[in-house]
C-alpha atoms as a PDB file:
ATOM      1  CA  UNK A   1      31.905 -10.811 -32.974  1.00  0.00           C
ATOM      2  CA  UNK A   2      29.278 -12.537 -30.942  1.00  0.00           C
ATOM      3  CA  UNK A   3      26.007 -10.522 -30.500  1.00  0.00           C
ATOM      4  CA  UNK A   4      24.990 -11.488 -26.685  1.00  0.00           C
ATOM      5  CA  UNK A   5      21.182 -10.259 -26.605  1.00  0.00           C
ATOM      6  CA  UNK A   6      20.871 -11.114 -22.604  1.00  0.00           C
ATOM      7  CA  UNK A   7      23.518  -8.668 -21.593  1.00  0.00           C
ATOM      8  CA  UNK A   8      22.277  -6.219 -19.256  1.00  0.00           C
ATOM      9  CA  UNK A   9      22.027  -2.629 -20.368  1.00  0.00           C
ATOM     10  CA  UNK A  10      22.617  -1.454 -16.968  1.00  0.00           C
ATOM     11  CA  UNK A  11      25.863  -2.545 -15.103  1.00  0.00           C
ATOM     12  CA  UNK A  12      24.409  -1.478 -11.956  1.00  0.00           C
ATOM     13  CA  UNK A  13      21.345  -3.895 -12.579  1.00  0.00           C
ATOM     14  CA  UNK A  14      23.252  -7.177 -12.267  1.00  0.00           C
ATOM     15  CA  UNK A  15      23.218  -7.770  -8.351  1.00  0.00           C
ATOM     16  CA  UNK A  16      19.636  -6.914  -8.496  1.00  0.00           C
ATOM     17  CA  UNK A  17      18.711  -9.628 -11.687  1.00  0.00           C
ATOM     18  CA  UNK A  18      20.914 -12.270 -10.192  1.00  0.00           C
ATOM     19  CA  UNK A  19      18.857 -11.947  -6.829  1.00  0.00           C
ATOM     20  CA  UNK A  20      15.323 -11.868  -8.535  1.00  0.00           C
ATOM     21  CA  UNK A  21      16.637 -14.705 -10.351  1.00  0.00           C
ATOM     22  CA  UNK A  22      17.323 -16.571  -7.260  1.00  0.00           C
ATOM     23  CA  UNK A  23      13.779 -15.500  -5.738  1.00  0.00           C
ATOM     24  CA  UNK A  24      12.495 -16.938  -8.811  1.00  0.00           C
ATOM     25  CA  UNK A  25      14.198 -20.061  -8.928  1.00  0.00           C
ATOM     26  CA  UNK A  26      12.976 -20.464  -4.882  1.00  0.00           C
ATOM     27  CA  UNK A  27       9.631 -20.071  -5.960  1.00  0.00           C
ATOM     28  CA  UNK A  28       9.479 -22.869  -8.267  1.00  0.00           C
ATOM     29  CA  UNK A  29      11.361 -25.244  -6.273  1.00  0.00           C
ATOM     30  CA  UNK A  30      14.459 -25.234  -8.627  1.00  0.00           C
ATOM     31  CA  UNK A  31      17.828 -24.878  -6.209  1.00  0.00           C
ATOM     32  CA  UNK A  32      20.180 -22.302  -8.131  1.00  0.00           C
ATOM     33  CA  UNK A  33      23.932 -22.163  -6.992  1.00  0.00           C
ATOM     34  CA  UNK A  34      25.553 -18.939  -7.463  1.00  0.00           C
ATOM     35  CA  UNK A  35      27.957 -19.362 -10.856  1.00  0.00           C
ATOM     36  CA  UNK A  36      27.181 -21.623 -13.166  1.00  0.00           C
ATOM     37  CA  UNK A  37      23.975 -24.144 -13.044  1.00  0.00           C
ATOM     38  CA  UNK A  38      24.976 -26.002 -16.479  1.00  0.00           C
ATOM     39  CA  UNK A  39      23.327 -29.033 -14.676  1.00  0.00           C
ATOM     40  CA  UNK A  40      19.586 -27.804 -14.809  1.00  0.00           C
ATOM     41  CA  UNK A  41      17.212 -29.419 -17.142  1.00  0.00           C
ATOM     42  CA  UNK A  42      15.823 -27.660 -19.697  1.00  0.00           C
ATOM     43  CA  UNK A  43      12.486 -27.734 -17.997  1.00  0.00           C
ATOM     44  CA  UNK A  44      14.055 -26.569 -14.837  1.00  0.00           C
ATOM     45  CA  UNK A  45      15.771 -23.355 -16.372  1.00  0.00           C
ATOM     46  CA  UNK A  46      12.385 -22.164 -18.464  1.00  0.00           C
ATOM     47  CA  UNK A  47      10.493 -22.646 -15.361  1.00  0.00           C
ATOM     48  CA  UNK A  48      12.766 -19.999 -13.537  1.00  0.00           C
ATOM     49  CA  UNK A  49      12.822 -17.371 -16.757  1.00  0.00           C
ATOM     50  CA  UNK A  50       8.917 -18.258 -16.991  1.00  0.00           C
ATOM     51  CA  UNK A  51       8.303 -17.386 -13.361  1.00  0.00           C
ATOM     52  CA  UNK A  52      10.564 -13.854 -14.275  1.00  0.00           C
ATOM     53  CA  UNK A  53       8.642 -13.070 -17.051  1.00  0.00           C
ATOM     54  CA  UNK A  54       5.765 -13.754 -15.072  1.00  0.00           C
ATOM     55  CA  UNK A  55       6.555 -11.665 -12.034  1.00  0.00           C
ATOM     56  CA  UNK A  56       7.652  -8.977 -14.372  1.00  0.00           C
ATOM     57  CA  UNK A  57       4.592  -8.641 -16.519  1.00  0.00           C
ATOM     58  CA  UNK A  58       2.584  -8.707 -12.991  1.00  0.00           C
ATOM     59  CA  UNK A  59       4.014  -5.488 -11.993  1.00  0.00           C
ATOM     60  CA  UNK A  60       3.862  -4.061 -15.099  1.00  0.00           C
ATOM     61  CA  UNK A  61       0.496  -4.190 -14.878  1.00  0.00           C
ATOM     62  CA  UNK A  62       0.222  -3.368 -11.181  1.00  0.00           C
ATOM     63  CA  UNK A  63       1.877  -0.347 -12.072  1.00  0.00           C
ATOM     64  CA  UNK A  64      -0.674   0.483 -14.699  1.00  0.00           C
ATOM     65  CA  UNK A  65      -3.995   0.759 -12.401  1.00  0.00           C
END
């Protein structure tokens, strides 16, 4: 059996990931289609998880002052 380590551990999370990941993509300039996006570069689809990472490490430290 296949061990997926991007599944979310929250089923309730989903709606909410696949929107930031949208925002994300937005920010960057990289135009995400709901479904599948096979057709990004490489480049295009680490400069949408780097901008999440980003954003998320940004208000993790927000919320630490």
């Amino acid at each position: 059996m296949a061990n997926k380590s991007n599944n979310i551990m929250v089923p309730n999370a989903r709606e909410a990931m696949d929107k930031f990941k949208m925002e994300s993509a937005s920010e960057v300039g990289v135009n995400l289609k709901q479904g599948y996006n096979g057709d990004l570069t490489s480049k295009q689809a680490g400069s949408v998880g780097g901008q999440m990472v980003k954003k998320m490490i940004q208000a993790y430290e927000d919320g630490l002052k």
